[in-house]
C-alpha atoms as a PDB file:
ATOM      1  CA  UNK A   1     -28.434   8.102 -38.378  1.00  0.00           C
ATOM      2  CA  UNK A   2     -26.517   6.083 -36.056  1.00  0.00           C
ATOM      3  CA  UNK A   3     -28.501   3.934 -32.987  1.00  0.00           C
ATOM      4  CA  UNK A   4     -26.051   3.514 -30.258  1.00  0.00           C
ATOM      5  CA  UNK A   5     -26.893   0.289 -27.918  1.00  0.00           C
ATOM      6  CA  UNK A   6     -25.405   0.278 -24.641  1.00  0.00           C
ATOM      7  CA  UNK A   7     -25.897  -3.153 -22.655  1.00  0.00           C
ATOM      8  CA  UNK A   8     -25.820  -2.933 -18.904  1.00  0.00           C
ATOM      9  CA  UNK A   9     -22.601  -4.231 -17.398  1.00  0.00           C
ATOM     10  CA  UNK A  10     -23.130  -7.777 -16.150  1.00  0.00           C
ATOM     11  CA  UNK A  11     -20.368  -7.917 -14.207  1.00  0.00           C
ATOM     12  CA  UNK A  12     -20.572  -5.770 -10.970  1.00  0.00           C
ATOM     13  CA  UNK A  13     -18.491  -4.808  -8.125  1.00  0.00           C
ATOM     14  CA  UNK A  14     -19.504  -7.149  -5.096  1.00  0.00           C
ATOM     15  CA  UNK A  15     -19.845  -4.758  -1.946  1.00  0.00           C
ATOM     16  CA  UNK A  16     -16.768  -5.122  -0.014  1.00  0.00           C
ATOM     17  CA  UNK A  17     -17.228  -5.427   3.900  1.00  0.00           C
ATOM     18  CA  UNK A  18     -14.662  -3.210   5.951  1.00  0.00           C
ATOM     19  CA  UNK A  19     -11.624  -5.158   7.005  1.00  0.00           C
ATOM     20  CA  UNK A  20     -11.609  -5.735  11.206  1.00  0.00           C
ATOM     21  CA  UNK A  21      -8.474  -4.129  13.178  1.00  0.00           C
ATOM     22  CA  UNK A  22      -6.467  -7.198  12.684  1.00  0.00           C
ATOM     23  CA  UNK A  23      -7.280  -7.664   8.864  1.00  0.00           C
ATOM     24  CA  UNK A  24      -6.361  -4.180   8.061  1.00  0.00           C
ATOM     25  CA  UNK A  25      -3.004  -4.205   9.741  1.00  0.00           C
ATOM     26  CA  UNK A  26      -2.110  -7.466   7.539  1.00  0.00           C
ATOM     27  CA  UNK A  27      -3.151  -5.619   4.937  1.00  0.00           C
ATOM     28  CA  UNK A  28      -1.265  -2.344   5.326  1.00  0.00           C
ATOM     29  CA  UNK A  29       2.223  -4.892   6.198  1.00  0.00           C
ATOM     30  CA  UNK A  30       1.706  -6.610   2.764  1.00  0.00           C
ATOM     31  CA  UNK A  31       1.892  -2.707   0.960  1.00  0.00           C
ATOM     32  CA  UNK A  32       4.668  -1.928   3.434  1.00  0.00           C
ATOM     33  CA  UNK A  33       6.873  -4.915   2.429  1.00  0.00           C
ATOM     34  CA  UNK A  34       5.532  -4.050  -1.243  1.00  0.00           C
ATOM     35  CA  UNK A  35       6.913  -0.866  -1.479  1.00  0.00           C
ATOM     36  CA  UNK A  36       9.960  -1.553   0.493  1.00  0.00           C
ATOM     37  CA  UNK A  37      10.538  -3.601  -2.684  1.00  0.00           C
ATOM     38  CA  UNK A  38      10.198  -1.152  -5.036  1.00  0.00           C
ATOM     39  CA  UNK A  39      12.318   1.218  -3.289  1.00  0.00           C
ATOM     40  CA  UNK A  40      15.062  -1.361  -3.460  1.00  0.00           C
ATOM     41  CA  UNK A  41      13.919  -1.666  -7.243  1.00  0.00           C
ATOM     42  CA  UNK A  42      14.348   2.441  -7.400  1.00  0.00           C
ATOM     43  CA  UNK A  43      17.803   2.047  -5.757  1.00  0.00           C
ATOM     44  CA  UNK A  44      18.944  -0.278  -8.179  1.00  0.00           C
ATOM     45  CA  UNK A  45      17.624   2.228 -11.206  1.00  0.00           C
ATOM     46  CA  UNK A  46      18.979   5.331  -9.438  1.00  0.00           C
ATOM     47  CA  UNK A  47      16.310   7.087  -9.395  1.00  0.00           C
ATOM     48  CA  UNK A  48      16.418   9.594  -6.583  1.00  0.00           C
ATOM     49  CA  UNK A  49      13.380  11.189  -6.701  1.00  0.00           C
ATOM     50  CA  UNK A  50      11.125   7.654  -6.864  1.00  0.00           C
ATOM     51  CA  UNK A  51      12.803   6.358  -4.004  1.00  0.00           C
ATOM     52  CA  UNK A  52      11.810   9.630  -1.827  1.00  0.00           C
ATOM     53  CA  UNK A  53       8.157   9.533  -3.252  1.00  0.00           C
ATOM     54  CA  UNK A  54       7.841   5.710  -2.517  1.00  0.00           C
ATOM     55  CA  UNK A  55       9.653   6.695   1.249  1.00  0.00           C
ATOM     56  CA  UNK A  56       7.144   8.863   1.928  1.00  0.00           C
ATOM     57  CA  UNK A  57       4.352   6.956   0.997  1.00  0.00           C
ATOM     58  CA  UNK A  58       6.418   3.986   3.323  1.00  0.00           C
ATOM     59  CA  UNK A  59       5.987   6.585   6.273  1.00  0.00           C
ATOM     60  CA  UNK A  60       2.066   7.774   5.324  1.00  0.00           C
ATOM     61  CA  UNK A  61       1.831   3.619   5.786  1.00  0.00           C
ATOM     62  CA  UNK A  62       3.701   3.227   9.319  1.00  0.00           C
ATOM     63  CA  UNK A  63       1.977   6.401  10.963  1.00  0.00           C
ATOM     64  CA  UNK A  64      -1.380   5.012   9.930  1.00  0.00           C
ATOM     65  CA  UNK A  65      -0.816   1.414  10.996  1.00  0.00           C
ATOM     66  CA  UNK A  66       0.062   2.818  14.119  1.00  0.00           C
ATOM     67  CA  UNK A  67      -3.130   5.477  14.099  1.00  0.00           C
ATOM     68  CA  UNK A  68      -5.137   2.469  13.436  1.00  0.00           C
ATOM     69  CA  UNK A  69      -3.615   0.959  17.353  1.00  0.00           C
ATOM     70  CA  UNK A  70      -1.687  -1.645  15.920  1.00  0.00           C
ATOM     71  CA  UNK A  71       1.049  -0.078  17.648  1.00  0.00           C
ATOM     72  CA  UNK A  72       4.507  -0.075  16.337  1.00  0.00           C
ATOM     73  CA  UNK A  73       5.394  -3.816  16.740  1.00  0.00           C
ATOM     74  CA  UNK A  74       4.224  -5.255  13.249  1.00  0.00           C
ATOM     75  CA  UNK A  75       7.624  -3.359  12.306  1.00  0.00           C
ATOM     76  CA  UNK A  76       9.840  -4.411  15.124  1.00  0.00           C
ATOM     77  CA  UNK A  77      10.885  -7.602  13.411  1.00  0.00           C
ATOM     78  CA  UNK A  78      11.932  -5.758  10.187  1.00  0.00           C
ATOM     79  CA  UNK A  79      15.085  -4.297   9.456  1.00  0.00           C
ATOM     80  CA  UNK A  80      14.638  -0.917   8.960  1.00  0.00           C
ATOM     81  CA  UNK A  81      17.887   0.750   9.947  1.00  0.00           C
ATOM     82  CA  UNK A  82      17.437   1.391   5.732  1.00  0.00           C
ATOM     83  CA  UNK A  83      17.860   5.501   5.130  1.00  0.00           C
ATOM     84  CA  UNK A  84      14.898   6.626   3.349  1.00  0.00           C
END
């Protein structure tokens, strides 16, 4: 008979406070500009179908930065006359 031993994880998850308005904007630009970049990557690999999964995911990521009242003008500066 075989005596399985599991040990308690000792390294845990700290609890993560909620990012403010301000912090969660940021945060949703930095996955913007992220997956901008792989779309280019997609481009490059012609991979049709990636670059309109990653495009739509670009959108999800612009209509809820602006849901969230950031407004539209963290993505004024950026050049996005790009077709998706």
């Amino acid at each position: 008979m075989f005596e399985i031993v599991v040990e308690p994880n000792v390294r845990r998850r700290r609890n993560r406070q909620p990012l403010t308005g301000s912090k969660r904007a940021a945060a949703m630009f930095r996955i913007w500009h992220g997956i901008r970049d792989l779309i280019d990557e997609a481009e490059r690999l012609r991979d049709g179908e990636l670059v309109h999964f990653l495009a739509v995911a670009q959108l999800l990521i612009e209509e809820k930065t602006v849901a969230l009242g950031a407004g539209t003008t963290a993505f004024d500066e950026v050049d996005a006359s790009l077709p998706n």
